[in-house]
N, C-alpha and C. Protein backbone atom coordinates (compact mmCIF):
# COMPACT_ATOMS: atom_id res chain seq x y z
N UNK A 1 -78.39 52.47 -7.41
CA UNK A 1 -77.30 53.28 -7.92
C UNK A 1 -77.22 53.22 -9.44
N UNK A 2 -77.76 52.17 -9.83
CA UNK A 2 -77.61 52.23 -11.50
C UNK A 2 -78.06 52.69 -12.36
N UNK A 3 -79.60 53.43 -11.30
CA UNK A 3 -81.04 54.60 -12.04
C UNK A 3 -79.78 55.71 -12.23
N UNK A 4 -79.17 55.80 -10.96
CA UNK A 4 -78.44 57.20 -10.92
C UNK A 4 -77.18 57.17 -11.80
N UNK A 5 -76.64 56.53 -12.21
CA UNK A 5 -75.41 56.17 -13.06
C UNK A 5 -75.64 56.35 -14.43
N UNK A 6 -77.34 55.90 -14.56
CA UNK A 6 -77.74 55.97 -16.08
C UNK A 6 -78.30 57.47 -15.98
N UNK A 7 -78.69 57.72 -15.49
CA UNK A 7 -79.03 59.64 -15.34
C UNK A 7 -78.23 60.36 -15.50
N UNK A 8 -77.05 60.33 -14.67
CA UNK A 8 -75.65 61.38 -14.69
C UNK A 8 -75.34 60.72 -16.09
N UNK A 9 -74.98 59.73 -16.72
CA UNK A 9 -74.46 59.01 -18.26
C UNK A 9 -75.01 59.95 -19.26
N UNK A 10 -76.84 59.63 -19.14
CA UNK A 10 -77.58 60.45 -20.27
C UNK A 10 -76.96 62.22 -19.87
N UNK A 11 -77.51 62.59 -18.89
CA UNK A 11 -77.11 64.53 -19.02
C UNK A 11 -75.88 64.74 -19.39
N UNK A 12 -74.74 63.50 -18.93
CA UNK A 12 -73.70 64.15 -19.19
C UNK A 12 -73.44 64.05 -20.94
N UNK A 13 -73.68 62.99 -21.84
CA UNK A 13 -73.85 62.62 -23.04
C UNK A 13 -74.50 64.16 -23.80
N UNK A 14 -75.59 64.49 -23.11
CA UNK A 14 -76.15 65.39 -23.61
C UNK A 14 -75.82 67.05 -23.94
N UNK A 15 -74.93 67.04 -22.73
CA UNK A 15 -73.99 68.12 -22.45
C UNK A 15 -73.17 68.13 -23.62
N UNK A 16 -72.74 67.07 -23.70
CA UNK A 16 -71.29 67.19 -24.69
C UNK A 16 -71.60 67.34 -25.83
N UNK A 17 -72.62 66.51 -26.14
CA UNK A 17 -73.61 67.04 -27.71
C UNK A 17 -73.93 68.08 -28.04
N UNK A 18 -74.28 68.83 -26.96
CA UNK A 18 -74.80 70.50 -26.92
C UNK A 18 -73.61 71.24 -27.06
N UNK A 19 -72.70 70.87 -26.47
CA UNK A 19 -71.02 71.71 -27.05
C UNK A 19 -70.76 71.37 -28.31
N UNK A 20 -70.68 69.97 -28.75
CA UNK A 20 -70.21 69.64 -29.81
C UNK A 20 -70.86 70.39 -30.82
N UNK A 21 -72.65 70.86 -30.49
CA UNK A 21 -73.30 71.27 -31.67
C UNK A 21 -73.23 72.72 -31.50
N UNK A 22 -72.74 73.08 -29.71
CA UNK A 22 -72.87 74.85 -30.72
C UNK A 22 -71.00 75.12 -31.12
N UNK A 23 -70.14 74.29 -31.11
CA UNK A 23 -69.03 74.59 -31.47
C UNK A 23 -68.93 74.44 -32.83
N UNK A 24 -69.43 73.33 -33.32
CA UNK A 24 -69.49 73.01 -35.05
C UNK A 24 -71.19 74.16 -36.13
N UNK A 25 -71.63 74.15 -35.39
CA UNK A 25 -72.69 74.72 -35.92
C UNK A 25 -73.45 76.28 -35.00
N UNK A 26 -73.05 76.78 -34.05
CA UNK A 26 -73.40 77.56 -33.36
C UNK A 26 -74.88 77.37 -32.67
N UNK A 27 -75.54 75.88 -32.46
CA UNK A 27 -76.32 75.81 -31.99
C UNK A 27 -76.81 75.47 -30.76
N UNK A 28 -77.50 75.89 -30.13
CA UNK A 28 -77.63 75.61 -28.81
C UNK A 28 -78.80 74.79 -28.54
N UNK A 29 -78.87 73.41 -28.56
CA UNK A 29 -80.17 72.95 -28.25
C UNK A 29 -81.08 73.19 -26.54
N UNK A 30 -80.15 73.08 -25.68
CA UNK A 30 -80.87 73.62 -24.64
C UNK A 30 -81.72 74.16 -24.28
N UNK A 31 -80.45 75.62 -24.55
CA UNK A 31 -81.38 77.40 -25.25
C UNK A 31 -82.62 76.96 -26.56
N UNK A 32 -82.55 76.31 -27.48
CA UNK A 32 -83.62 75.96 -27.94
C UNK A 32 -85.24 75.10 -27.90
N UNK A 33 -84.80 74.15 -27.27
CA UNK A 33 -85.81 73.54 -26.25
C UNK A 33 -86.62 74.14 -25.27
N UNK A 34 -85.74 74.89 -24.35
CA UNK A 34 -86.28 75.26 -22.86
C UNK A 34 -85.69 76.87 -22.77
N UNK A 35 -85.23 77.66 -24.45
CA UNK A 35 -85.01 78.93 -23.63
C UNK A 35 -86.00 79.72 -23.57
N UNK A 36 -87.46 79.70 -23.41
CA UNK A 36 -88.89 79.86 -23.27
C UNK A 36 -89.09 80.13 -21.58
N UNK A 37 -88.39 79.27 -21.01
CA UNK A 37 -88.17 79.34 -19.56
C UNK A 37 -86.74 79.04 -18.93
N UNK A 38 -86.29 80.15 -18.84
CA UNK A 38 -84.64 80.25 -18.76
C UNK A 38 -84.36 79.37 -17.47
N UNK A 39 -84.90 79.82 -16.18
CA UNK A 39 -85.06 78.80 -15.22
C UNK A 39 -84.52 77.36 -15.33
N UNK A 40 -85.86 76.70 -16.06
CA UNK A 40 -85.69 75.64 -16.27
C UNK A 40 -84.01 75.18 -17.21
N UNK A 41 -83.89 76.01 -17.89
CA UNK A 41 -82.82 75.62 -18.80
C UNK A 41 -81.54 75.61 -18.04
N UNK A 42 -81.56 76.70 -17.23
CA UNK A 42 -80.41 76.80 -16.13
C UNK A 42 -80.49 75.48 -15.17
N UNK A 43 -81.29 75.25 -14.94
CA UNK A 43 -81.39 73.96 -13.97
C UNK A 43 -80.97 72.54 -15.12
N UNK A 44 -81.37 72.61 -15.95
CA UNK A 44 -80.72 71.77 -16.74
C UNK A 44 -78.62 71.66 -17.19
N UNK A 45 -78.49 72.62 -16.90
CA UNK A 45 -77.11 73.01 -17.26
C UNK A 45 -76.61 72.54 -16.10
N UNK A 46 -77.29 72.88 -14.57
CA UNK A 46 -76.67 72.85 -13.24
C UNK A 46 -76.50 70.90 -13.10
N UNK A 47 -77.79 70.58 -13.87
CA UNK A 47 -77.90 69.28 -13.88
C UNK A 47 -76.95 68.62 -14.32
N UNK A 48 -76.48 68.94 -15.56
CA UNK A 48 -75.73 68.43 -16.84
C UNK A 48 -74.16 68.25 -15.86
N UNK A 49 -73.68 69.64 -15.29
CA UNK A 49 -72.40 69.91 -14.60
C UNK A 49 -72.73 68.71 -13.26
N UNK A 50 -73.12 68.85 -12.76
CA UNK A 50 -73.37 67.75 -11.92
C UNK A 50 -73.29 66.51 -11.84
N UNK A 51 -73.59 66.05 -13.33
CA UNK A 51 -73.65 64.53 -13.67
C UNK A 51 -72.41 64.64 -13.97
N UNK A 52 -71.49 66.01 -14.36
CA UNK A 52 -70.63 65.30 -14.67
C UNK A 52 -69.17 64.79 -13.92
N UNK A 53 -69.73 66.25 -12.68
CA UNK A 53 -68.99 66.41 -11.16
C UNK A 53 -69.05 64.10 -11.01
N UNK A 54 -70.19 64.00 -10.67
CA UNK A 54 -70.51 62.30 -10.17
C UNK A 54 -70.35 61.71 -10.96
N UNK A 55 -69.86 61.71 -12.28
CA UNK A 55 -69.17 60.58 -13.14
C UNK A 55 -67.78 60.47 -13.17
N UNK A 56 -67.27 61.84 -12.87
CA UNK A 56 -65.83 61.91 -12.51
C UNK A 56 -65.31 61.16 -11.28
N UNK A 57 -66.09 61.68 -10.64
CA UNK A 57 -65.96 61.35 -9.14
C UNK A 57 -66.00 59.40 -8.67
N UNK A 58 -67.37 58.98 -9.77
CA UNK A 58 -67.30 57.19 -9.53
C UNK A 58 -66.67 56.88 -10.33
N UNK A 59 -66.33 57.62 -11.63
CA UNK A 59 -66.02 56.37 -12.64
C UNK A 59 -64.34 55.45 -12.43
N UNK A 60 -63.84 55.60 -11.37
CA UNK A 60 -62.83 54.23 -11.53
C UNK A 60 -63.42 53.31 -10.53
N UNK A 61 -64.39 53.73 -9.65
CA UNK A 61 -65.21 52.55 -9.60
C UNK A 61 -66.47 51.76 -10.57
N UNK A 62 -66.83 52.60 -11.27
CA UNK A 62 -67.32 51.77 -12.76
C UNK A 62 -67.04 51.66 -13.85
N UNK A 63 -66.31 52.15 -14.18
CA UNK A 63 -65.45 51.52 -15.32
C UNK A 63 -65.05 50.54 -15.14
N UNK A 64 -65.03 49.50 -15.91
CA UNK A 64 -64.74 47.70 -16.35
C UNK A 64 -63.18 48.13 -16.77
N UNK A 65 -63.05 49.05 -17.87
CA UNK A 65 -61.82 49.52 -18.23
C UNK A 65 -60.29 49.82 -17.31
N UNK A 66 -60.83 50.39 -16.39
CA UNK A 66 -60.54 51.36 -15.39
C UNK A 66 -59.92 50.94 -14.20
N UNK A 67 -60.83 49.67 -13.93
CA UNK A 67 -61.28 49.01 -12.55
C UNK A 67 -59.82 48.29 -12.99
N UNK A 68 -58.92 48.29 -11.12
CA UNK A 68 -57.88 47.14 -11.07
C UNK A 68 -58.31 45.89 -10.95
């Protein structure tokens, strides 16, 4: 479970960076990386939402913070 915890962590990290950068700068790294093959980039996005669906979903069971 902790491969998968650190997977959903990184996409979701990555996600937010990619907002943060096309909100401050209009850039889209995604679309820049992988918009060559839109596919793939979409599956990355579906990915990103996903990790973040399952971090929502565990994190008051992993959070140290969180946890009673």
């Amino acid at each position: 479970m902790k491969m998968v915890h650190m997977a959903a962590f990184t996409l979701a990290m990555v996600g937010a960076l990619n907002w943060g950068l096309v909100a401050l700068l209009d850039f889209d790294i995604v679309e820049t990386v992988l918009g060559s093959v839109p596919a793939l980039a979409q599956l990355v996005y579906i990915l990103i939402g996903a990790s973040a669906v399952y971090l929502f979903a565990t994190h008051s069971t992993d959070c140290k913070t969180c946890k009673p």
